[in-house]
Each structure stands twice: as C-alpha cells, then as structure tokens.
PDB file of N, CA and C in Angstrom:
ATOM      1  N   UNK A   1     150.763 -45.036  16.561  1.00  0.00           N
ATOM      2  CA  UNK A   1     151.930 -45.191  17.406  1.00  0.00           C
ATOM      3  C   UNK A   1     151.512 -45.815  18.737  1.00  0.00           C
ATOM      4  N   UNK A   2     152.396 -46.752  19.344  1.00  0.00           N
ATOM      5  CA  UNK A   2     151.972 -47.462  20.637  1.00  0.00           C
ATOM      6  C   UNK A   2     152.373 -46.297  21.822  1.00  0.00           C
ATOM      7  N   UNK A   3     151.452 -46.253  22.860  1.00  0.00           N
ATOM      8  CA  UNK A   3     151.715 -45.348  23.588  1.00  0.00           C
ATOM      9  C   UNK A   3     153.285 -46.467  24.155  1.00  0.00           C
ATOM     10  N   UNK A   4     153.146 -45.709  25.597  1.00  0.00           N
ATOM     11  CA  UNK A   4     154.421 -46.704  26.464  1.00  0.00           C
ATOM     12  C   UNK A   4     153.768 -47.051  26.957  1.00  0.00           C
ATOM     13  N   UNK A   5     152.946 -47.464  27.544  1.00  0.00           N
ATOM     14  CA  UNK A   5     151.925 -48.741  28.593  1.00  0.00           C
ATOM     15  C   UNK A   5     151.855 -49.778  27.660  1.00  0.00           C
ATOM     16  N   UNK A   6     151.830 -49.599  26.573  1.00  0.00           N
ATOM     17  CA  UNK A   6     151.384 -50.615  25.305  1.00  0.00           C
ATOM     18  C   UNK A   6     152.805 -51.173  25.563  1.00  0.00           C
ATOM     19  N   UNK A   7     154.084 -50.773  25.268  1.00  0.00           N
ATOM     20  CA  UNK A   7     155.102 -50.937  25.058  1.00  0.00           C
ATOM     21  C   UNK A   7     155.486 -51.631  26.225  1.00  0.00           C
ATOM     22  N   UNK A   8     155.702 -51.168  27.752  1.00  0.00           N
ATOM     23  CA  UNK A   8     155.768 -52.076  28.682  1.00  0.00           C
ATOM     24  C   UNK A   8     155.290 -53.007  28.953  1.00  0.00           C
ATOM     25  N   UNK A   9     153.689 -53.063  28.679  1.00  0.00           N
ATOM     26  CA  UNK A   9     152.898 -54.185  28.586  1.00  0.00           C
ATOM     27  C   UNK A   9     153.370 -55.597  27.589  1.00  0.00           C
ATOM     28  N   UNK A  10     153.787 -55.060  26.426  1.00  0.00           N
ATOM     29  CA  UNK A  10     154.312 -56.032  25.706  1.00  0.00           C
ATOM     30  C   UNK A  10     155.375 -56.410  25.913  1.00  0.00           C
ATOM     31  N   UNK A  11     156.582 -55.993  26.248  1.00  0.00           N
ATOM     32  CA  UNK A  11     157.864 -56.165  27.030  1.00  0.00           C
ATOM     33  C   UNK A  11     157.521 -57.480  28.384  1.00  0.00           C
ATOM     34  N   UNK A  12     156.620 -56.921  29.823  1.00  0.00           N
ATOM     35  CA  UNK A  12     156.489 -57.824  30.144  1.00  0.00           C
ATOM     36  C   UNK A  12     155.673 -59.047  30.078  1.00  0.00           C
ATOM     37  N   UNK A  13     154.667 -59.276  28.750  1.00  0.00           N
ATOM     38  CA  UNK A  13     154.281 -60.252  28.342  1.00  0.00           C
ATOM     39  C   UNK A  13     155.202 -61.229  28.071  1.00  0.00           C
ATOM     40  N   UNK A  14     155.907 -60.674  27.062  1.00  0.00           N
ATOM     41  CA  UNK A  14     156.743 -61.532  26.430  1.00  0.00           C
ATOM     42  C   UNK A  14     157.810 -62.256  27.638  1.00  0.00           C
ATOM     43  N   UNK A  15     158.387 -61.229  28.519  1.00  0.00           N
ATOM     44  CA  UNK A  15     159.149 -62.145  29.523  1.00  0.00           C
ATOM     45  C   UNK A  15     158.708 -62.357  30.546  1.00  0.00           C
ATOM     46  N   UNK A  16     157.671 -62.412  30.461  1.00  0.00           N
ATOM     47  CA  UNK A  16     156.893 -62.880  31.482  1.00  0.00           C
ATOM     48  C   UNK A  16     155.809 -64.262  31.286  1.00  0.00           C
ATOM     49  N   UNK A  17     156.008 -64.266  29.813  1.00  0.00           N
ATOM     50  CA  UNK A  17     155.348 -65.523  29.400  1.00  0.00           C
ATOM     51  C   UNK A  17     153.490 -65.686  29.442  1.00  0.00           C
ATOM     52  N   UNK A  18     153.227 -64.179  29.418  1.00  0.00           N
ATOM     53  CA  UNK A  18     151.798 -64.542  29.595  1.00  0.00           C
ATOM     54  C   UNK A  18     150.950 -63.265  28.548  1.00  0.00           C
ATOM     55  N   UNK A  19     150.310 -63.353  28.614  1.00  0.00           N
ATOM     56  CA  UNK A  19     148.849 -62.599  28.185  1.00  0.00           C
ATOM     57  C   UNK A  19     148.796 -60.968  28.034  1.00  0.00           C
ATOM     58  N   UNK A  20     148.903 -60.322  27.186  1.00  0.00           N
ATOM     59  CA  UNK A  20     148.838 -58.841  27.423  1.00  0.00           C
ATOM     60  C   UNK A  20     147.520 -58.484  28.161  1.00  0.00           C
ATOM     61  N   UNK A  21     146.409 -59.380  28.031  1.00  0.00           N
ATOM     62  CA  UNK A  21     145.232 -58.892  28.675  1.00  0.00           C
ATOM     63  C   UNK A  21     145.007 -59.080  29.971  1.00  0.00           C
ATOM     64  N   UNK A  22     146.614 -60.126  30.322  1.00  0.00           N
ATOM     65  CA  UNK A  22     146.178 -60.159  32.206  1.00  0.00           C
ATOM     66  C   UNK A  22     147.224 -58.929  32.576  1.00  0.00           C
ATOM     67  N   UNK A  23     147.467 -58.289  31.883  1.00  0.00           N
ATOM     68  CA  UNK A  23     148.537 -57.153  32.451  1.00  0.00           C
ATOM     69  C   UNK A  23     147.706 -55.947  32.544  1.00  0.00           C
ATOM     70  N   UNK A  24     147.361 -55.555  33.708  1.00  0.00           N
ATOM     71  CA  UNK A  24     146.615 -53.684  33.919  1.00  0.00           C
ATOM     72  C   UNK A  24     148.160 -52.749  34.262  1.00  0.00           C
ATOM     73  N   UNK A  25     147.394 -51.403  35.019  1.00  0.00           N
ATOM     74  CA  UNK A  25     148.298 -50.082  34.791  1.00  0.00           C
ATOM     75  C   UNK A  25     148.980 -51.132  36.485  1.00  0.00           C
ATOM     76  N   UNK A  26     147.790 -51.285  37.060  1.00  0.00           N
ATOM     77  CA  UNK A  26     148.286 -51.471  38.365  1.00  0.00           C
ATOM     78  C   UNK A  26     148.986 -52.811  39.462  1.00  0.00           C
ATOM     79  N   UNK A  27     148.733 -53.447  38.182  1.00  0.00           N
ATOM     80  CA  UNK A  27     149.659 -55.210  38.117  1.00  0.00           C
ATOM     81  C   UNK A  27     150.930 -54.973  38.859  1.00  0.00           C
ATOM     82  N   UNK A  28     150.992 -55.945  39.796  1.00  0.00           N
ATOM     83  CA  UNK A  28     152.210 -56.044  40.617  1.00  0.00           C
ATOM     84  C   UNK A  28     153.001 -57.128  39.983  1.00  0.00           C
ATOM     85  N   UNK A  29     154.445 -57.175  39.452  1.00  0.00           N
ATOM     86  CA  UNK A  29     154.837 -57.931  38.969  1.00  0.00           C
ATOM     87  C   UNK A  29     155.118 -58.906  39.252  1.00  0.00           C
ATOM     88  N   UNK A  30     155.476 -59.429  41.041  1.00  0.00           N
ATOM     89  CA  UNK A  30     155.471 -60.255  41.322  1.00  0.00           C
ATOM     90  C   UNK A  30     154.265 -60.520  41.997  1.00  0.00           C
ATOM     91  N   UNK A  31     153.542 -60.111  42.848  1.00  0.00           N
ATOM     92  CA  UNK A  31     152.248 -60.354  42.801  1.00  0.00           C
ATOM     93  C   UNK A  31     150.750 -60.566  42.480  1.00  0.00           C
ATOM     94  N   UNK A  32     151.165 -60.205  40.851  1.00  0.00           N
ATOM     95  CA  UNK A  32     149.948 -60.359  40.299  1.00  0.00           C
ATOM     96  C   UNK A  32     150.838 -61.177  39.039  1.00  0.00           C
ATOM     97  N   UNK A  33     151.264 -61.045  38.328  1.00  0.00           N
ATOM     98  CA  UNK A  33     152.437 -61.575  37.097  1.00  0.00           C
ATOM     99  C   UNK A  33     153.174 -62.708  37.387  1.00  0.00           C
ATOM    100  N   UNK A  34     153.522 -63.224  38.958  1.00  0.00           N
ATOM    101  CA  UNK A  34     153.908 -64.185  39.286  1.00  0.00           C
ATOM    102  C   UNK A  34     155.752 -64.207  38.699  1.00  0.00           C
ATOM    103  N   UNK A  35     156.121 -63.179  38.681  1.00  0.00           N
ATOM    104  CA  UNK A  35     157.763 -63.104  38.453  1.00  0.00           C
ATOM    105  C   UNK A  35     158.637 -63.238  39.446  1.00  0.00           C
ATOM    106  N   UNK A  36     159.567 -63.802  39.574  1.00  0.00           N
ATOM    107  CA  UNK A  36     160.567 -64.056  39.935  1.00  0.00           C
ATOM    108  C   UNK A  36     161.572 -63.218  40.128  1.00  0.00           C
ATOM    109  N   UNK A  37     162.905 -63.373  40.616  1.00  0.00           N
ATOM    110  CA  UNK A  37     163.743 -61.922  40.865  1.00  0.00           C
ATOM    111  C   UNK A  37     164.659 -62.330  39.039  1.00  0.00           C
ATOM    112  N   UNK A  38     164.743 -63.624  38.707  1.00  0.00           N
ATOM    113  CA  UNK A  38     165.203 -63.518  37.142  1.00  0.00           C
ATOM    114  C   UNK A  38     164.866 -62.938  36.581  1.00  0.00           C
ATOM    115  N   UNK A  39     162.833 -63.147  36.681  1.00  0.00           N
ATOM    116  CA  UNK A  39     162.418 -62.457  35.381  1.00  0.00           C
ATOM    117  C   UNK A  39     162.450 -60.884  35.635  1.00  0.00           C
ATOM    118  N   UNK A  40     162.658 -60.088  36.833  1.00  0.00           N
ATOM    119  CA  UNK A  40     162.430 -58.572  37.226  1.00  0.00           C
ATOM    120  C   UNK A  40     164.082 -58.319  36.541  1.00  0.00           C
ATOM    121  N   UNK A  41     165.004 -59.202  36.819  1.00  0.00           N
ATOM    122  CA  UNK A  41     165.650 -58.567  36.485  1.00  0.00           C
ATOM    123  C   UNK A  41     166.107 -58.146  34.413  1.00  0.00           C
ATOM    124  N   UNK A  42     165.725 -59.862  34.085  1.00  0.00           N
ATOM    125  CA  UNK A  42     165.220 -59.572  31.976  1.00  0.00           C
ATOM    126  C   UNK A  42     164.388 -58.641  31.864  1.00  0.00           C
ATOM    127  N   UNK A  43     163.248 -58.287  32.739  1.00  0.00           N
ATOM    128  CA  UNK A  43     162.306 -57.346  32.416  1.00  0.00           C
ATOM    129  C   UNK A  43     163.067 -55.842  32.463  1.00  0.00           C
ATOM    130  N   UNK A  44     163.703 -56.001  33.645  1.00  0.00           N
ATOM    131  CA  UNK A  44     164.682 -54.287  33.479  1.00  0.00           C
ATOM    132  C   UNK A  44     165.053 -54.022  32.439  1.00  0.00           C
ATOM    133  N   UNK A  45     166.455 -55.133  32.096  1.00  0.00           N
ATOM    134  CA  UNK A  45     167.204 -55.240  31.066  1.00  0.00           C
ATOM    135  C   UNK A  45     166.578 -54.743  29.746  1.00  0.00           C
ATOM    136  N   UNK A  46     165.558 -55.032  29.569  1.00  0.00           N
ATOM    137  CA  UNK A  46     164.776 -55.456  27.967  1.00  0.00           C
ATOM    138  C   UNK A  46     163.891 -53.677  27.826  1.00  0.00           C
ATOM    139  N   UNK A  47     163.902 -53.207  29.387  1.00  0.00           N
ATOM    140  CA  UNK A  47     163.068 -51.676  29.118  1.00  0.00           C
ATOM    141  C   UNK A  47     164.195 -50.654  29.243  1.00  0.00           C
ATOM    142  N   UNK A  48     165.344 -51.430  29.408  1.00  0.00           N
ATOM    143  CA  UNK A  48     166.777 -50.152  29.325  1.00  0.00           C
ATOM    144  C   UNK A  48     166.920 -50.285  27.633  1.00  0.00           C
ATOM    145  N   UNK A  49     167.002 -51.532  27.339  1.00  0.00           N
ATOM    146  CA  UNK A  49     166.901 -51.827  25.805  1.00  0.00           C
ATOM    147  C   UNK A  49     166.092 -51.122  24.669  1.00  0.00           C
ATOM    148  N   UNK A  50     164.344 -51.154  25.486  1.00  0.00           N
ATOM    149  CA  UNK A  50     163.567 -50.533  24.915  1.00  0.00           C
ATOM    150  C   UNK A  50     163.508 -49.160  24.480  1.00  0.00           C
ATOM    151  N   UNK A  51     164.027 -48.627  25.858  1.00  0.00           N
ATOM    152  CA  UNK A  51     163.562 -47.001  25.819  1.00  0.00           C
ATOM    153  C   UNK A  51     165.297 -46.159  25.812  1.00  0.00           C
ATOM    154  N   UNK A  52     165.845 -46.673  25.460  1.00  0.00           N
ATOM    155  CA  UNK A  52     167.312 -46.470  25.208  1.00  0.00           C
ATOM    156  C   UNK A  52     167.102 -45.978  23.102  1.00  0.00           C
ATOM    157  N   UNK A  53     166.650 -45.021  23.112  1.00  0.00           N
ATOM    158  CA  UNK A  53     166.893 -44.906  21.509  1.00  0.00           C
ATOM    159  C   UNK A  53     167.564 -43.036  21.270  1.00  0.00           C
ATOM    160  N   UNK A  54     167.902 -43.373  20.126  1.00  0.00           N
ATOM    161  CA  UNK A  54     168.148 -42.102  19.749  1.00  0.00           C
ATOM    162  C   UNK A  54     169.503 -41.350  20.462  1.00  0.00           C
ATOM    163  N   UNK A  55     170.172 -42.028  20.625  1.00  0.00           N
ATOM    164  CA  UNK A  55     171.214 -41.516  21.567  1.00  0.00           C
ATOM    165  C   UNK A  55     171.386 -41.053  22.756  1.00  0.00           C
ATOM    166  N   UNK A  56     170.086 -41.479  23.576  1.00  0.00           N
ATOM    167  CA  UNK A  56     169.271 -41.057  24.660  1.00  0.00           C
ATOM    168  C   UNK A  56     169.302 -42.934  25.222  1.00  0.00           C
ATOM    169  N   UNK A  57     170.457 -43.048  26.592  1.00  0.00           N
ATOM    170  CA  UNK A  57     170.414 -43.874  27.412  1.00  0.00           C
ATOM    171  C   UNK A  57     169.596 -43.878  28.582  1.00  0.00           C
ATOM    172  N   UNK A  58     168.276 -45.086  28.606  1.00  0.00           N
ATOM    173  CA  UNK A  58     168.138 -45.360  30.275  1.00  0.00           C
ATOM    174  C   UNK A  58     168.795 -46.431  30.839  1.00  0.00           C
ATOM    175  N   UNK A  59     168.904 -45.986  31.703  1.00  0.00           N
ATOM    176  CA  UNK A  59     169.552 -46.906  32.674  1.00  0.00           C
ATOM    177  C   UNK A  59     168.850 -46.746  33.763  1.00  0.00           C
ATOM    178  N   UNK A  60     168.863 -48.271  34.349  1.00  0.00           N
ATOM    179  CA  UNK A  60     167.565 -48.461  35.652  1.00  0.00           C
ATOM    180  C   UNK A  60     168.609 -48.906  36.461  1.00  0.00           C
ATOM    181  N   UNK A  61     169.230 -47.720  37.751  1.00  0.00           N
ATOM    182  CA  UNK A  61     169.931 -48.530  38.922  1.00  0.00           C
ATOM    183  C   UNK A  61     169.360 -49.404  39.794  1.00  0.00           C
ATOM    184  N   UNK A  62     170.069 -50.291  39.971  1.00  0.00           N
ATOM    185  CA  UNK A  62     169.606 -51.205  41.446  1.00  0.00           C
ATOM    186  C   UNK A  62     168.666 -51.047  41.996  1.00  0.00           C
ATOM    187  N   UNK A  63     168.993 -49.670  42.794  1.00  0.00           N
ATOM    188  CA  UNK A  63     167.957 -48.836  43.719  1.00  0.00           C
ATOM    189  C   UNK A  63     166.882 -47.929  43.468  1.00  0.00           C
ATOM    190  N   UNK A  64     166.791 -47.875  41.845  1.00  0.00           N
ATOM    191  CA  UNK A  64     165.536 -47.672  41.022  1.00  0.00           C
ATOM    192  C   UNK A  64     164.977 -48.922  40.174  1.00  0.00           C
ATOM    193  N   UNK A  65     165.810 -50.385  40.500  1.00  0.00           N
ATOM    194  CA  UNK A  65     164.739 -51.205  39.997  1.00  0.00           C
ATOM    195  C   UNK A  65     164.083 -51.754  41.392  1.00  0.00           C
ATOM    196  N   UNK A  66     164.727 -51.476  42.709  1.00  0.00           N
ATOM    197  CA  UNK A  66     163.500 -51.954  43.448  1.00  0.00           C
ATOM    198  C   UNK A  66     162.182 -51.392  44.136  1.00  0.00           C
ATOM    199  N   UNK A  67     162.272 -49.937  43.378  1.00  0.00           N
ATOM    200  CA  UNK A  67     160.813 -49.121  43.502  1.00  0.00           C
ATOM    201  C   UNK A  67     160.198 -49.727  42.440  1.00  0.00           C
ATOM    202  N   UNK A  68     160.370 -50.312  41.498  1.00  0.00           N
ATOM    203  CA  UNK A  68     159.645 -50.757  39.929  1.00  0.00           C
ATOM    204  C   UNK A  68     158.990 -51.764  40.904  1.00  0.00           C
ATOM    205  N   UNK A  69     157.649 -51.891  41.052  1.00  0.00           N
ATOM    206  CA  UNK A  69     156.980 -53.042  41.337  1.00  0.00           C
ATOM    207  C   UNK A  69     155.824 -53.113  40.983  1.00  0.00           C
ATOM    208  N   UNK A  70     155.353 -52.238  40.027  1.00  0.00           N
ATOM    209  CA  UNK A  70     154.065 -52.693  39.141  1.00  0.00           C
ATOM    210  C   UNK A  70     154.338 -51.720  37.917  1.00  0.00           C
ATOM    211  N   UNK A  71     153.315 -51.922  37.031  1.00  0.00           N
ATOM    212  CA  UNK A  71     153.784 -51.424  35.810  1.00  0.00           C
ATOM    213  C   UNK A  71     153.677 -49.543  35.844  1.00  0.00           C
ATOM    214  N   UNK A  72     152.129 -49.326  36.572  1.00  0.00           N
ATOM    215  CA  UNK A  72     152.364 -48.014  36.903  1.00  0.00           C
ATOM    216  C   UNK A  72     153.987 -47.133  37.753  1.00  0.00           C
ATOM    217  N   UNK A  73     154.315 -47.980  38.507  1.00  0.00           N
ATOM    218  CA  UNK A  73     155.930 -47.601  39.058  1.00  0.00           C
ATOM    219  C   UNK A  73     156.811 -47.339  37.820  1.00  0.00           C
ATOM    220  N   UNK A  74     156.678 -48.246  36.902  1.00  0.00           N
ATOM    221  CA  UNK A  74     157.656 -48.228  35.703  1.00  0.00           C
ATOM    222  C   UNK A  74     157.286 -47.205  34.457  1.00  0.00           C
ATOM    223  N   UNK A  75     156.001 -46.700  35.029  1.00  0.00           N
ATOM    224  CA  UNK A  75     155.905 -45.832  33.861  1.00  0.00           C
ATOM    225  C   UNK A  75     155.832 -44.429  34.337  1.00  0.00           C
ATOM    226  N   UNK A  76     155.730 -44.025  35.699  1.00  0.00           N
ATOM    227  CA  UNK A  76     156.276 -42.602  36.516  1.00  0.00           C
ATOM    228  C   UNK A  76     157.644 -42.667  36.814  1.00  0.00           C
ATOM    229  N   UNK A  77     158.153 -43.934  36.309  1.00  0.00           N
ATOM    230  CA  UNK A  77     159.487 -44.309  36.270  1.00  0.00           C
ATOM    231  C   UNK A  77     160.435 -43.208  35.193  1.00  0.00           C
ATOM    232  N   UNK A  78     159.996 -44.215  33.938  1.00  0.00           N
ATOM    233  CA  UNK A  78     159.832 -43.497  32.469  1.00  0.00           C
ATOM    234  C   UNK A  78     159.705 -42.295  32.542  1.00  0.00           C
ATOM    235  N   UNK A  79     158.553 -41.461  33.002  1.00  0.00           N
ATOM    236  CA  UNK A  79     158.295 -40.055  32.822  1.00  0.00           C
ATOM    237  C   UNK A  79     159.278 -39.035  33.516  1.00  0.00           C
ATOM    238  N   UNK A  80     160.035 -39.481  34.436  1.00  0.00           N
ATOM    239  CA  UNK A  80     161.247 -39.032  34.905  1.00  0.00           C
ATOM    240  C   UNK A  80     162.076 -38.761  34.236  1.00  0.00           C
ATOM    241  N   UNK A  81     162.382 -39.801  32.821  1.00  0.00           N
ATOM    242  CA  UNK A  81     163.507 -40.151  32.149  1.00  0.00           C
ATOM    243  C   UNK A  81     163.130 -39.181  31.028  1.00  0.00           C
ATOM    244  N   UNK A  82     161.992 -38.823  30.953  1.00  0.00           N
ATOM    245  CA  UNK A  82     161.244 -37.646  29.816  1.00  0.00           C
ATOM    246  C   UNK A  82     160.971 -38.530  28.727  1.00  0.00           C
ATOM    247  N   UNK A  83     160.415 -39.952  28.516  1.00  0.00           N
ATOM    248  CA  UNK A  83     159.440 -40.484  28.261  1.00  0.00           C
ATOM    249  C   UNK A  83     158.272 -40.991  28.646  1.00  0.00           C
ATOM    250  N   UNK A  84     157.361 -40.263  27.613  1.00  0.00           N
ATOM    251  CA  UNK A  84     155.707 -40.272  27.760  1.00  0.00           C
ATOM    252  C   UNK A  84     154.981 -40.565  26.406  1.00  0.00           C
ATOM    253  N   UNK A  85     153.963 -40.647  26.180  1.00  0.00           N
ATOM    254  CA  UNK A  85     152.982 -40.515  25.006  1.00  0.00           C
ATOM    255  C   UNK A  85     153.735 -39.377  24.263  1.00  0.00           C
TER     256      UNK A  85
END
C-alpha cells in the first residue's frame, strides 16, 4: 500500500510536470517545484479528489490552502483530516 507522502508526491508530480525524485517531505511548492498560483490551485483540487473516499469529504478552504506550502504542510494537513499511513 502507498503510504500518503507517496500519494502526494505523485499527485504533485504529475501537476506539476516533473520528477517524483525532485520532490522531498520538505519541498516548497513554489519555491522549490517552481508552481504557480494555477498549478497550487489543480494541486488542491486533485488532493480534495484524492483523499475524498469512502464517503469521507476533504475539503481544503482558501485559508487552509494558503498554509499548504510544502508537502510536509500538506501532510500535517491530512493528519488533521484523520488521514495517515
């Protein structure tokens, strides 16, 4: 089973257009990932998508996607939401 770092990691590869191996825990998305406020905002979108299962909605407000600024943010993010390993 993929933990969720695996899972975010691949999420923002893909819309982010690059490399799972240039992505660490502590990657800044726009400062190290080189994203844009488009791609922060597909990247939200696609981890409300992700971690939205089972009849169990996330939803990332506004004012909780602009604490998201590296992948570690997004995954003490997650653990809030009572997803973890």
């Amino acid at each position: 089973m993929t933990t969720v770092f695996e899972r975010v990691r691949d999420i923002a590869a893909d819309k982010l257009s690059i490399e799972t191996e240039e992505i660490k825990p502590e990657s800044s998305f726009t400062n190290d990932l080189n994203a844009d406020s488009l791609d922060v905002v597909e990247l939200i979108m696609a981890l409300e998508e992700e971690f939205s299962v089972g009849g169990k909605e996330v939803e990332i407000s506004d004012e909780e996607a602009e604490g998201l600024n590296t992948i570690n943010d997004v995954l003490s993010f997650l653990k809030t939401k009572g997803i973890s390993d």
